[in-house]
Every structure is written in C-alpha cells, then in structure tokens.
C-alpha atoms as a PDB file:
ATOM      1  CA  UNK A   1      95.134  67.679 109.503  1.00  0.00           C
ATOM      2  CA  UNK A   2      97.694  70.495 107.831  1.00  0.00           C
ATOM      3  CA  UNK A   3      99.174  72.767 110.352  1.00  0.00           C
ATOM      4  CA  UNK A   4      98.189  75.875 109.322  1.00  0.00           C
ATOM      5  CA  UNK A   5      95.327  77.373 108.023  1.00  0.00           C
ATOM      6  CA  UNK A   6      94.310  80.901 106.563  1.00  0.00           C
ATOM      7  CA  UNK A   7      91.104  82.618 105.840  1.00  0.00           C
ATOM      8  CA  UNK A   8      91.599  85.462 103.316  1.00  0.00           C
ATOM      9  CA  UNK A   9      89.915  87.307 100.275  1.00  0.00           C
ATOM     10  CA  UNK A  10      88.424  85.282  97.834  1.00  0.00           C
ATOM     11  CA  UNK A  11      89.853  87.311  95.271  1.00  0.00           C
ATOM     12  CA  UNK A  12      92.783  89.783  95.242  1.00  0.00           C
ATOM     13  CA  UNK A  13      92.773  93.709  96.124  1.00  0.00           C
ATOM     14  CA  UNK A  14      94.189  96.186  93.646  1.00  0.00           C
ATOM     15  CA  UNK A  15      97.968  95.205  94.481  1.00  0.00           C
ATOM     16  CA  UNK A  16      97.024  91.277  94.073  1.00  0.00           C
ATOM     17  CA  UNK A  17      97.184  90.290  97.767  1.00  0.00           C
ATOM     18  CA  UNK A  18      94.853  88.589  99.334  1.00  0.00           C
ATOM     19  CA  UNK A  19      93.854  90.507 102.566  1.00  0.00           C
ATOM     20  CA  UNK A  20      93.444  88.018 105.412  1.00  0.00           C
ATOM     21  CA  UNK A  21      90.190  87.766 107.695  1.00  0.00           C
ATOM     22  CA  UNK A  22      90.868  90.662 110.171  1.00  0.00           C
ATOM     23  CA  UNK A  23      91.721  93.314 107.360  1.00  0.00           C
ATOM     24  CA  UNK A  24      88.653  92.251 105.749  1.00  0.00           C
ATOM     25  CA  UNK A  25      86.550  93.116 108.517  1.00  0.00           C
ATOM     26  CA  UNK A  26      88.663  95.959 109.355  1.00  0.00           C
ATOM     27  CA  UNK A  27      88.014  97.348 105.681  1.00  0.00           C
ATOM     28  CA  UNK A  28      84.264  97.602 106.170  1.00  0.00           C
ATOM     29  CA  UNK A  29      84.728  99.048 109.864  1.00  0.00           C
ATOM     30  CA  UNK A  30      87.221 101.992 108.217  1.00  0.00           C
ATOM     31  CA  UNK A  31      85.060 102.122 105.424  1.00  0.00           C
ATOM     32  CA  UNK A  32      81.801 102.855 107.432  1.00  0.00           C
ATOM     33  CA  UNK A  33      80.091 100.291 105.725  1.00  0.00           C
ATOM     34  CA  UNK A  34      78.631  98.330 109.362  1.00  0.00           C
ATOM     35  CA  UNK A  35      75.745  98.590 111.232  1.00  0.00           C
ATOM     36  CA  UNK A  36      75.662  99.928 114.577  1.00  0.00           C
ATOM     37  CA  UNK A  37      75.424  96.651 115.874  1.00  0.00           C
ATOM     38  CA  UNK A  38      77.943  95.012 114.236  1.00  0.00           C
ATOM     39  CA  UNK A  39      80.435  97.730 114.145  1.00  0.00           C
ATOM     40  CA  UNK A  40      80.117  97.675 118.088  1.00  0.00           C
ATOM     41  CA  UNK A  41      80.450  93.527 117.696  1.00  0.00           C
ATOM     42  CA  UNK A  42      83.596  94.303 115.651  1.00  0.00           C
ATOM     43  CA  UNK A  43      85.209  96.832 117.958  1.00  0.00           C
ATOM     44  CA  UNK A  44      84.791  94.838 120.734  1.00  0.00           C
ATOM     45  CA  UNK A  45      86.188  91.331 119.209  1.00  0.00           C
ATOM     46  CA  UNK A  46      88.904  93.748 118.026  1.00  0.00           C
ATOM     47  CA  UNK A  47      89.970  95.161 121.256  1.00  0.00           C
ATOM     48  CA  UNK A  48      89.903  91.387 122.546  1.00  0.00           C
ATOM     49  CA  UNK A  49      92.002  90.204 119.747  1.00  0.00           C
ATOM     50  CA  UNK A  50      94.559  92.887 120.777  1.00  0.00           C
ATOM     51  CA  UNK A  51      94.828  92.170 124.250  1.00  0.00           C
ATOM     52  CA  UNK A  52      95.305  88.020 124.018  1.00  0.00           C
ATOM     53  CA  UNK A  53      97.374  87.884 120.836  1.00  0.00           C
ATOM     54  CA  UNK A  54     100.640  89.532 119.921  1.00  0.00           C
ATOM     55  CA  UNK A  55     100.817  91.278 116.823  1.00  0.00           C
ATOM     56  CA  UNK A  56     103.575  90.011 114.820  1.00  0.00           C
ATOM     57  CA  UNK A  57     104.786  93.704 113.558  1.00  0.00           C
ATOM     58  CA  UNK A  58     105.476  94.465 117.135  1.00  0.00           C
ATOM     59  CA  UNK A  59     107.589  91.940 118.037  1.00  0.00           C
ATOM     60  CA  UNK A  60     109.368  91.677 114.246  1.00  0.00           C
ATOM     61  CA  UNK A  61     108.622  95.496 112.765  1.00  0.00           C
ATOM     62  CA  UNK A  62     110.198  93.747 109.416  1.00  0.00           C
ATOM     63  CA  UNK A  63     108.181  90.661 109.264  1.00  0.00           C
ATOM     64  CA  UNK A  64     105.070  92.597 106.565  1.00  0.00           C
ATOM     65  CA  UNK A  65     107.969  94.795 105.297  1.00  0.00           C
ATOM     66  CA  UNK A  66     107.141  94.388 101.150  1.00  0.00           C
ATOM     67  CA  UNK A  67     110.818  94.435 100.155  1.00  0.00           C
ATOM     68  CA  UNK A  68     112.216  92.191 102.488  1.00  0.00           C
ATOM     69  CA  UNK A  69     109.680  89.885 102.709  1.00  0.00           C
ATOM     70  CA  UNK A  70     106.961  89.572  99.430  1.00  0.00           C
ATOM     71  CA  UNK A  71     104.089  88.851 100.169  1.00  0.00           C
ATOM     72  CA  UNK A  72     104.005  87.860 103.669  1.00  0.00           C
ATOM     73  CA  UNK A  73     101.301  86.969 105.613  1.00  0.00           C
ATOM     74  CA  UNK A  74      99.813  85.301 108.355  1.00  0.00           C
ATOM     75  CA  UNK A  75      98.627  81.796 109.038  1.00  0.00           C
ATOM     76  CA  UNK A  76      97.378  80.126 112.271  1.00  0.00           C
ATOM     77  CA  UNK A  77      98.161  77.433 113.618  1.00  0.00           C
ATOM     78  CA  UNK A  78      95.805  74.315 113.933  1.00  0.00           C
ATOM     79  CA  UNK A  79      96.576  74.019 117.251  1.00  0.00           C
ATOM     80  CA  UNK A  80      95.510  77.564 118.409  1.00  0.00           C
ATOM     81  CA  UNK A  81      92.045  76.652 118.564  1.00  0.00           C
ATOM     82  CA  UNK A  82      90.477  79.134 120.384  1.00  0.00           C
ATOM     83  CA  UNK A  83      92.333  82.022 118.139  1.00  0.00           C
ATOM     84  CA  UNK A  84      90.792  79.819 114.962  1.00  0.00           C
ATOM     85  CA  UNK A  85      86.983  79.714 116.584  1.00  0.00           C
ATOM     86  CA  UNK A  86      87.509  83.546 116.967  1.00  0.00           C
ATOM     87  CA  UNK A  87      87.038  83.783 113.021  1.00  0.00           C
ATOM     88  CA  UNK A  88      83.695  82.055 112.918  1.00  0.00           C
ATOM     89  CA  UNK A  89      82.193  85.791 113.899  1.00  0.00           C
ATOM     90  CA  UNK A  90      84.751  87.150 111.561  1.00  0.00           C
ATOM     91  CA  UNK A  91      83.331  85.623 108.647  1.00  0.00           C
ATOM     92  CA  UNK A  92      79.882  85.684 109.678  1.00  0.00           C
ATOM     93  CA  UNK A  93      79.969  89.437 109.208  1.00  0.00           C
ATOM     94  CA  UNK A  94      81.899  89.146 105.831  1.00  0.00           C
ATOM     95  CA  UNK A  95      79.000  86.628 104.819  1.00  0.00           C
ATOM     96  CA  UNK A  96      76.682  89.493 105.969  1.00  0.00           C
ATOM     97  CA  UNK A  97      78.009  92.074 103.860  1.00  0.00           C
ATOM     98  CA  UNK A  98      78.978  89.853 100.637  1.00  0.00           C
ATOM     99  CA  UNK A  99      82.801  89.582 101.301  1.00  0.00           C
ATOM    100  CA  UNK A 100      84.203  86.410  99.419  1.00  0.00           C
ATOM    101  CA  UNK A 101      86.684  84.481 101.042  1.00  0.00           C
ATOM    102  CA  UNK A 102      88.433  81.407 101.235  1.00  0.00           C
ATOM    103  CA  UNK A 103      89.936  79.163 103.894  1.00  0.00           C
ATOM    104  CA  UNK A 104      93.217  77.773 102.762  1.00  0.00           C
ATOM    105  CA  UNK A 105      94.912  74.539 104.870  1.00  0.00           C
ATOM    106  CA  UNK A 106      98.640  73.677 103.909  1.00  0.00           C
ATOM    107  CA  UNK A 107     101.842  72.489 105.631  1.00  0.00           C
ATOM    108  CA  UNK A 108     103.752  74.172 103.981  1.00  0.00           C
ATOM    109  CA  UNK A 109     102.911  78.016 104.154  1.00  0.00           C
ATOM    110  CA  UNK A 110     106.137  79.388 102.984  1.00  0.00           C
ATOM    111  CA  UNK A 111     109.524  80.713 104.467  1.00  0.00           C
ATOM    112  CA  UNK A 112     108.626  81.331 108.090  1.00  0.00           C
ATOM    113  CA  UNK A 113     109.510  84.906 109.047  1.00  0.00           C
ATOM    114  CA  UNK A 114     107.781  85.225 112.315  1.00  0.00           C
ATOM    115  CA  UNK A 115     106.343  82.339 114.765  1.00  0.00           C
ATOM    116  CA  UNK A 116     104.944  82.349 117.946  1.00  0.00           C
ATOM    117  CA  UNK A 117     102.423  79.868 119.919  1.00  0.00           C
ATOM    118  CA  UNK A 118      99.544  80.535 117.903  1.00  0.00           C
ATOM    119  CA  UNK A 119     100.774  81.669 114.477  1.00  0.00           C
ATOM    120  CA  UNK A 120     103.364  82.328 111.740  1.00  0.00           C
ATOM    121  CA  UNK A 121     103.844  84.840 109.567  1.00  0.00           C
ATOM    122  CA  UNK A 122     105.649  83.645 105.801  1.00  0.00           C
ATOM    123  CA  UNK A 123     106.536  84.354 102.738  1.00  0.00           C
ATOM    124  CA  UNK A 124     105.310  82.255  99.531  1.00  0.00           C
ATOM    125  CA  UNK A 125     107.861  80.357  97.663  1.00  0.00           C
ATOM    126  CA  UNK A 126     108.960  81.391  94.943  1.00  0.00           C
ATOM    127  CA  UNK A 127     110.523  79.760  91.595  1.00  0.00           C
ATOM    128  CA  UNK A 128     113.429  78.635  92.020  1.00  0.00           C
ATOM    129  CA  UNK A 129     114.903  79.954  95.027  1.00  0.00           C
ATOM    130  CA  UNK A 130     112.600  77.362  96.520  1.00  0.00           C
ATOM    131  CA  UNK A 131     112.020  74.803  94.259  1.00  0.00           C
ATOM    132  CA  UNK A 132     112.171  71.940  96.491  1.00  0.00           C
ATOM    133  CA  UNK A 133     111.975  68.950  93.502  1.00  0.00           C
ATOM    134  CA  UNK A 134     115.227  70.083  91.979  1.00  0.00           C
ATOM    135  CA  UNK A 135     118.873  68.769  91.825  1.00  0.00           C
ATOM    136  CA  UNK A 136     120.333  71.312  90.263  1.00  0.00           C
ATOM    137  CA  UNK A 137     120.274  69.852  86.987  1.00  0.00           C
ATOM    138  CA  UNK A 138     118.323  70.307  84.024  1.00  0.00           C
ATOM    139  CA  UNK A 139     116.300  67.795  82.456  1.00  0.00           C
ATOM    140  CA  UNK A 140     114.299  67.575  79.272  1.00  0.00           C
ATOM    141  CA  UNK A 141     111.710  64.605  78.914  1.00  0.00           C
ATOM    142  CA  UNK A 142     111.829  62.343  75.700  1.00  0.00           C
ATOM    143  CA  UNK A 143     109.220  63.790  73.362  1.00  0.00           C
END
C-alpha cells in the first residue's frame, strides 16, 4: 500500500492547482452554495478537524508559501486512518454538489516540507533538480 494518499480536484482551478478535499468543501461553504443541513454538517466536521489536527501553516507559516515552495500541498498518511475516514463525508458532499475529484496514492509525494504524525506537506519534483534516473551525463539512444 503507498504511504500517502491525496484527494483533490479533478481538474485544476484558474491558477492550475489542484485544491485538495477540505478547500473543496470549504469553496462551496464560502460560496453559499450548501444546504442548511449540510452547511451545519460541514461546520461542525470543520471545527472537529481544527481541534484534533494541526494545521501545517501554524507550525511552518512557510510551508504553502508559493515562492519558496511551488506547489505545495498536503498528503496524508496511510497510517492516519481515522484522519483518512474523515474524508468519506468530505466527498460525499462534493458528490452531492457535482465536485470532481480524484484520489491520488504515491510514495513518493515530493520534497517533504512539513511532516507530522498524520501528514506531510511537499512540493512536486521538478525537472531536473530532481530527476532521480540521472548520472549527470547525457545520453542519446542509437536511432
């Protein structure tokens, strides 16, 4: 089983991320776009979310920062069940409204900026800072 998994947009937002589960939900909440009943379900699995898990931009303000870290963002980690089966309400309610998403399972999410017992917070590779096949040297296949 990979060690970290994601659930995020299905496609990207007008700056080409792809907004994770939480922001999702948060978008409809901020955009008014719930029902009394499940903006109440939201709030509430919100304000539990805050209390039992730390939010990596207050232990690392620098961690999302766009300049020094592109593209960051957060994966859990298989092991923090309990945060995962959290989500399954999550993306019930994006299901509900017709939010396409994804759920993405690696080992290797990136540079790790942030970690703590439940999640990580990193950066995508990128080409060839972190091109892990490479020597060094160039080579050109026989054509």
């Amino acid at each position: 089983m990979p060690r970290f998994i994601r659930f995020q947009s299905a496609v990207p937002n007008r700056r080409g991320m792809f907004p994770g589960v939480f922001a999702l939900a948060n978008g409809l909440a901020h955009a008014g776009a719930l029902s009394p009943d499940d903006y109440a379900w939201w709030r509430a699995a919100n304000d539990h979310g805050d209390a039992a898990y730390t939010d990596p931009s207050t232990v690392d303000p620098a961690c999302f920062d766009r300049e020094l870290n592109p593209g960051a963002v957060s994966w859990f980690k298989s092991t923090a069940t309990s945060l995962i089966s959290t989500c399954d309400g999550y993306l019930a309610l994006l299901d509900r409204y017709g939010v396409p998403w994804t759920e993405l399972r690696t080992d290797h999410p990136g540079m790790i900026v942030y970690e703590d017992d439940v999640q990580v917070v990193a950066t995508p590779y990128s080409y060839p800072e972190h091109w892990r096949m490479s020597d060094g040297r160039s080579r050109v296949s026989p054509g």
